[in-house]
Protein backbone atom coordinates (compact mmCIF):
# COMPACT_ATOMS: atom_id res chain seq x y z
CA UNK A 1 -19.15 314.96 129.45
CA UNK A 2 -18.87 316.11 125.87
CA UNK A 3 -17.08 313.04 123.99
CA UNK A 4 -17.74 314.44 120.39
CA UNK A 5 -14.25 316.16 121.38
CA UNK A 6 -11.03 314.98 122.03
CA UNK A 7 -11.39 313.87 125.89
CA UNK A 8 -8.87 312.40 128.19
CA UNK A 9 -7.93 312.26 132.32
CA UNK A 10 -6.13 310.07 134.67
CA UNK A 11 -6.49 309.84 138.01
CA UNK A 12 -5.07 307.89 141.00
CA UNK A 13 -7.72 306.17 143.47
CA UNK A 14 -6.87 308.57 146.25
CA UNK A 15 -8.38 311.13 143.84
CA UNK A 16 -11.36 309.82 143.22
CA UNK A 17 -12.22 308.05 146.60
CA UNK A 18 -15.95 309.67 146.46
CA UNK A 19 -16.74 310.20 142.85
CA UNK A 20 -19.57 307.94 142.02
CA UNK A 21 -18.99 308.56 138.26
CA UNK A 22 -15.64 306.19 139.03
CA UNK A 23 -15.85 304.35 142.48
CA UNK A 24 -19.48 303.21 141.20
CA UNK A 25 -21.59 300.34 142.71
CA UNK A 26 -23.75 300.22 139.49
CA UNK A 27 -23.38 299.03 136.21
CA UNK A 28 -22.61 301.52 133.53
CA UNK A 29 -20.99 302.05 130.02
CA UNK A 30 -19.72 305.00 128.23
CA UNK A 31 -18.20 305.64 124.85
CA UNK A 32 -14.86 305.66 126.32
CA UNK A 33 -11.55 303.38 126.20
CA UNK A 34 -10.44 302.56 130.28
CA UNK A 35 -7.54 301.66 131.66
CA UNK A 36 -7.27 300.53 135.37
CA UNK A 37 -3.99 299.45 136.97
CA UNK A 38 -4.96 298.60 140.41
CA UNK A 39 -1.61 298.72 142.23
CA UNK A 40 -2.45 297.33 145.41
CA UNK A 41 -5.20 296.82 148.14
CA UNK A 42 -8.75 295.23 147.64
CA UNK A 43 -11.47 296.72 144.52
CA UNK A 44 -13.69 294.39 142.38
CA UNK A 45 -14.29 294.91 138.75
CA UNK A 46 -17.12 293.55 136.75
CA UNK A 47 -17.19 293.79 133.10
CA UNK A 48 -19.92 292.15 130.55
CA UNK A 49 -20.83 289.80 133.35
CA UNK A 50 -16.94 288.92 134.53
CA UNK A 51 -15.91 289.64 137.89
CA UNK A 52 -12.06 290.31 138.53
CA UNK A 53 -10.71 290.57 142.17
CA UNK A 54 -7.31 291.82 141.50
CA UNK A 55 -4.76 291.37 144.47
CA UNK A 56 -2.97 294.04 143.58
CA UNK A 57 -0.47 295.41 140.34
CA UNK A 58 -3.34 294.23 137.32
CA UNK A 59 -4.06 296.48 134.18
CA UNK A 60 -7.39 295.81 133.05
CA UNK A 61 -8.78 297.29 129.90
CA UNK A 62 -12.77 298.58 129.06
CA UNK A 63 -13.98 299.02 125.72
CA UNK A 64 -16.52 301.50 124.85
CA UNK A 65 -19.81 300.56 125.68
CA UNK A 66 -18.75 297.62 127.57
CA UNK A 67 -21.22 297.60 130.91
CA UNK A 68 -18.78 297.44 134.13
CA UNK A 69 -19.09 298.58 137.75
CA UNK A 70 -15.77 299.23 139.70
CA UNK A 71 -15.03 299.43 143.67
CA UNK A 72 -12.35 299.83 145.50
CA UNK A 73 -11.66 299.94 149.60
CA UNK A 74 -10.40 303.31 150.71
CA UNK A 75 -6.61 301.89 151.31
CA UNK A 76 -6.75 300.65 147.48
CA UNK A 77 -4.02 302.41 145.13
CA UNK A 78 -4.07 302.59 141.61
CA UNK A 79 -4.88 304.56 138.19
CA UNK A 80 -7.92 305.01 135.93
CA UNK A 81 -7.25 306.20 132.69
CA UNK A 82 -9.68 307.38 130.55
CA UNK A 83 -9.79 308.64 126.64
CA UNK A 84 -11.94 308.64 123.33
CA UNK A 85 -10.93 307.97 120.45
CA UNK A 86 -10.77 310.91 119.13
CA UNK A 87 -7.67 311.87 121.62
CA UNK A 88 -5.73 309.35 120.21
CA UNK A 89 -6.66 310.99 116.19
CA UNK A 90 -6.31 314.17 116.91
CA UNK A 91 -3.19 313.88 118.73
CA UNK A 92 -1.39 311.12 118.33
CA UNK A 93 -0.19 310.43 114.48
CA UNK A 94 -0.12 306.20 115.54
CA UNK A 95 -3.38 304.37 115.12
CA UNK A 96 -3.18 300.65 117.17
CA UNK A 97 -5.99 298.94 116.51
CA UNK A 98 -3.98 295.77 117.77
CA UNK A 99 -3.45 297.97 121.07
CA UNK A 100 -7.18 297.72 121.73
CA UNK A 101 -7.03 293.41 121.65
CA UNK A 102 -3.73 294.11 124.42
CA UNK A 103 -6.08 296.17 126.64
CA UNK A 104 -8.32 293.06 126.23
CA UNK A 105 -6.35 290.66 127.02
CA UNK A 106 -4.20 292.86 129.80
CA UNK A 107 -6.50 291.16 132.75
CA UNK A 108 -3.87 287.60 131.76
CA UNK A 109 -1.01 289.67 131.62
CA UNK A 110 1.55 289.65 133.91
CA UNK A 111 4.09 292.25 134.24
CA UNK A 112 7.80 291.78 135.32
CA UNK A 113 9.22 293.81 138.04
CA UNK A 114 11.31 296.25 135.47
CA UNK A 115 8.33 296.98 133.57
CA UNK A 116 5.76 297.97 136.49
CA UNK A 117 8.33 300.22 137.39
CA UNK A 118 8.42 301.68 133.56
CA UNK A 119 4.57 302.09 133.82
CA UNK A 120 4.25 303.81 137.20
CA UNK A 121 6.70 306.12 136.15
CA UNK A 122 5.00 306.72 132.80
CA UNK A 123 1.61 307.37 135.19
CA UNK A 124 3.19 309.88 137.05
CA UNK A 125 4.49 311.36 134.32
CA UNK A 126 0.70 311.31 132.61
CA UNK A 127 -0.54 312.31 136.09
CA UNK A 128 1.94 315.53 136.54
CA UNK A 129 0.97 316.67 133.17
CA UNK A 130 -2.96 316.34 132.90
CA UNK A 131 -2.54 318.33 136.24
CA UNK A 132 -0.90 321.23 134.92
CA UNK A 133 -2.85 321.59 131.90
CA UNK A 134 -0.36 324.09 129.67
CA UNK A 135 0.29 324.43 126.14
CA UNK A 136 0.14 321.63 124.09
CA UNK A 137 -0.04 319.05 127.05
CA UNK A 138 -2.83 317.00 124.53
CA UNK A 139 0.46 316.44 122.26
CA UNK A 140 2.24 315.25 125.53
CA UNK A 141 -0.19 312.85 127.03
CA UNK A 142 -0.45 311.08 123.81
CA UNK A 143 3.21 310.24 123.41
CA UNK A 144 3.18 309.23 127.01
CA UNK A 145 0.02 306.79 126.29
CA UNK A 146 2.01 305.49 123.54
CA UNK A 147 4.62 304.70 125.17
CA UNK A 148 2.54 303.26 127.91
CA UNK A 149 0.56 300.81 125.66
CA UNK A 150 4.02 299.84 123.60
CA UNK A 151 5.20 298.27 127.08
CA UNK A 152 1.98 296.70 127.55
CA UNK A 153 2.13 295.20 124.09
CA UNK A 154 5.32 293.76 124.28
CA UNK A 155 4.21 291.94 127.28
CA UNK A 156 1.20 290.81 126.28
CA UNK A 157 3.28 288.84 123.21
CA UNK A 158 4.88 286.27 126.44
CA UNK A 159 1.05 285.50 127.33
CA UNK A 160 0.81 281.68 127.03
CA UNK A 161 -1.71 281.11 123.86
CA UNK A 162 -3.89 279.06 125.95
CA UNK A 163 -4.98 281.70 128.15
CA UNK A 164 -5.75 284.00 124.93
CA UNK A 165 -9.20 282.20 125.13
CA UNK A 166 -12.09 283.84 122.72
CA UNK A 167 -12.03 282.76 119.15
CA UNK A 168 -12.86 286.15 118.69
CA UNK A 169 -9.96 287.91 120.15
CA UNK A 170 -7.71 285.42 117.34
CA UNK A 171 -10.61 286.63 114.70
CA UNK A 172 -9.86 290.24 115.63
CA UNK A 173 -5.59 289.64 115.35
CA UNK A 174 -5.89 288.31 112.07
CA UNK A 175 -8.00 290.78 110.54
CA UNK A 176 -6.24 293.81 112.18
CA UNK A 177 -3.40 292.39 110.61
CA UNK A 178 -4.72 291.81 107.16
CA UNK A 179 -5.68 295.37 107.32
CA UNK A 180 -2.37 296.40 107.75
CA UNK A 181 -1.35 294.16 104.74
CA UNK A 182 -4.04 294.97 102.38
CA UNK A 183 -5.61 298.77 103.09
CA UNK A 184 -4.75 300.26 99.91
CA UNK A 185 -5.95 297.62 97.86
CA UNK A 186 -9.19 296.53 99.92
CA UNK A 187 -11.54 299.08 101.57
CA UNK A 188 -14.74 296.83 101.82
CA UNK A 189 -15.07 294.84 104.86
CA UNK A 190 -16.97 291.96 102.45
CA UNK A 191 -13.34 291.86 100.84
CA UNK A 192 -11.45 290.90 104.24
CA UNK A 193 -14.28 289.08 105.51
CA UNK A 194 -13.76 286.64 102.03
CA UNK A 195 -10.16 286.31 102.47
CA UNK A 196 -10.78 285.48 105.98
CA UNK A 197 -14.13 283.10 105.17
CA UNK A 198 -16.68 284.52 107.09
CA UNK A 199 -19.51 286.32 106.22
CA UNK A 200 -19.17 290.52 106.41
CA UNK A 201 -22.20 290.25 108.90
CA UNK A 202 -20.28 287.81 111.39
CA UNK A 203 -16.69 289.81 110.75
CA UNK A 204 -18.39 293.20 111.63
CA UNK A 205 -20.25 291.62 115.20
CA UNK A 206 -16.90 289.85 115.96
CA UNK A 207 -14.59 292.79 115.50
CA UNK A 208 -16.90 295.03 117.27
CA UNK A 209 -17.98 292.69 120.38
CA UNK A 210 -14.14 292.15 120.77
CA UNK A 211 -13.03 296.10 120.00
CA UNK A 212 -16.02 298.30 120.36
CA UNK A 213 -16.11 299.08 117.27
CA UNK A 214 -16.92 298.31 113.43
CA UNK A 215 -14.73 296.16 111.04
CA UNK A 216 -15.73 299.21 108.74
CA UNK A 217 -14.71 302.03 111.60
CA UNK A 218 -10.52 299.80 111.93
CA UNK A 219 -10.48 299.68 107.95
CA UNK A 220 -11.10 303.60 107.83
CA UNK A 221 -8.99 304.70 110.43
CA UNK A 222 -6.19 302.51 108.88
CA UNK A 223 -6.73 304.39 105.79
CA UNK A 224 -6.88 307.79 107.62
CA UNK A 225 -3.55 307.13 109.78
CA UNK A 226 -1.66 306.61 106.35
CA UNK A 227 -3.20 309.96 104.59
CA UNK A 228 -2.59 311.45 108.20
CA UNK A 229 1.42 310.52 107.43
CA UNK A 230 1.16 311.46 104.17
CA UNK A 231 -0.19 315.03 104.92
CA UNK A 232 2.04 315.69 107.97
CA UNK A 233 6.12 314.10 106.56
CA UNK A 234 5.87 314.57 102.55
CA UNK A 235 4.71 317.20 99.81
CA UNK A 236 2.29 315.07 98.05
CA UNK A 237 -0.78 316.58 97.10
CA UNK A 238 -3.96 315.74 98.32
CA UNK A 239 -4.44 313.92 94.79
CA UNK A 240 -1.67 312.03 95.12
CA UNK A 241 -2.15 310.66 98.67
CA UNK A 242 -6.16 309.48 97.44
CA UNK A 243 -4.48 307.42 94.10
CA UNK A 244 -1.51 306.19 96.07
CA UNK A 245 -4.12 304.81 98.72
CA UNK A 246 -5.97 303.33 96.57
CA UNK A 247 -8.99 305.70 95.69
CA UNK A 248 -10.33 306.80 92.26
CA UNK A 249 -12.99 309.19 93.59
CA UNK A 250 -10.79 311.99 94.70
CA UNK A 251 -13.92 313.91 95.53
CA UNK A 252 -15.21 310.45 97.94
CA UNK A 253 -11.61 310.39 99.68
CA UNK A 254 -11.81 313.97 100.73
CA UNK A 255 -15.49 313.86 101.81
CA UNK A 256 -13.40 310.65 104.18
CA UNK A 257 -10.81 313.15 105.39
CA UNK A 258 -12.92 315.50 106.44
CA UNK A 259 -15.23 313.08 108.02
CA UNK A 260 -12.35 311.20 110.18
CA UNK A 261 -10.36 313.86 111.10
CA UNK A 262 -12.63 317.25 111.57
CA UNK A 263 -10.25 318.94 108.57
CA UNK A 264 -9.89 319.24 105.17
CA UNK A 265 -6.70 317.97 103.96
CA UNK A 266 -4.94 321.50 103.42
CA UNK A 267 -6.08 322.39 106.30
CA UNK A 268 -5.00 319.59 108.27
CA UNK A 269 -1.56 319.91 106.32
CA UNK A 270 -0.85 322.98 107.81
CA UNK A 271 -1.91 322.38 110.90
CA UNK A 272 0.52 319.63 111.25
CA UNK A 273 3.21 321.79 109.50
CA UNK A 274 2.88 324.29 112.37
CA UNK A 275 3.06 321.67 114.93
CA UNK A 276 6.29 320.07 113.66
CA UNK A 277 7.84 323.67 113.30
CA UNK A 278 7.49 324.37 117.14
């Protein structure tokens, strides 16, 4: 599997009964961000040492590189969802960080009646077009992730604070939200790391235990989402966007660019120009 590209697929269980790269009795990690709603019927899911035994209609949410092994009894029925990164860059112009802490904490969750029946039609919906596979069905899948992971977040906001139980997940909130607050004027992860009072060393282990990735990887991408904007809904020039974010060294902020998204930022420009014509 090449992940150095956008990747994503969803599945049901029924689908992948007898693939051992997803019905797997041994530990494994990838680079990849997975979902798993397990609908009903008996599987087991391990993850970082943590054993679930859902009883049916749980989301649970894998990191990348987190070690997990999943089962599931032939009668089981459910989804598996799974995407890099770079799906949700290339094709999606919204950046959650915070959407990554919901998929952490979705194994608490609990979902009403009205919004299981939002997400399994969403899952179809994902599922009918990963299988057809036409013209610009990358653009399609994203929005229907989105929407997917907006329900999830506004459910995860009734989960009772007790049962959000790491001090690393509340470590992770706050900073994801100070990055939202401060991204043009701080790109250093020593400068949220003092506001915060830890040291950059503890911030960047945290964040990335908790997210899979760096404290350094959520400031960038902030920064990136907002150029992203800038480049796809207004005429500023590429100048213009790098001093308006913050940056001095034009030259440094479109080495960045380039670096995040695979484009330079003309190039993305009118990429995104055609896309919004069509």
């Amino acid at each position: 599997m090449n992940t150095t590209k956008p990747f994503f697929e969803i599945y049901t269980f029924d689908q992948v009964a007898d693939n051992h790269q997803f019905n797997n009795p041994a530990p494994h990690a990838h680079d990849l961000i997975e979902i798993i709603w397990a609908v009903s019927g008996k599987c087991a899911l391990k993850v970082d040492m943590q054993t679930y035994s859902p009883k049916g209609d749980q989301v649970f949410g894998i990191m990348p590189h987190q070690r997990h092994q999943f089962t599931a009894d032939s009668n089981a029925q459910g989804y598996i969802i799974r995407f890099n990164e770079l799906f949700l860059q290339e094709y999606n112009s919204v950046y959650h960080a915070d959407l990554l802490l919901v998929l952490i904490q979705s194994a608490n969750v609990s979902y009403s009646e009205e919004i299981r029946h939002e997400m399994k039609a969403i899952m179809d919906k994902l599922i009918q077009e990963y299988s057809q596979k036409q013209i610009y069905s990358s653009d399609i899948l994203s929005r229907y992730l989105n929407i997917l992971f907006i329900h999830m977040s506004r459910q995860s906001r009734t989960v009772p604070a007790n049962n959000q139980k790491t001090h690393n997940i509340r470590q992770a909130k706050r900073f994801i939200q100070l990055i939202d607050q401060h991204f043009k004027a701080y790109k250093k992860v020593s400068e949220f790391a003092d506001i915060m009072c830890v040291t950059p060393s503890y911030l960047n282990e945290a964040i990335k235990k908790t997210t899979g990735y760096t404290a350094g990887h959520h400031i960038r991408q902030r920064v990136i989402l907002e150029a992203k904007r800038y480049a796809a809904y207004s005429d500023s020039s590429m100048k213009e966007v790098a001093w308006d974010l913050g940056f001095t060294d034009i030259c440094y902020f479109s080495k960045l660019f380039k670096k995040e998204t695979g484009y330079n930022f003309t190039d993305f420009k009118k990429r995104q120009e055609r896309v919004l014509a069509v």
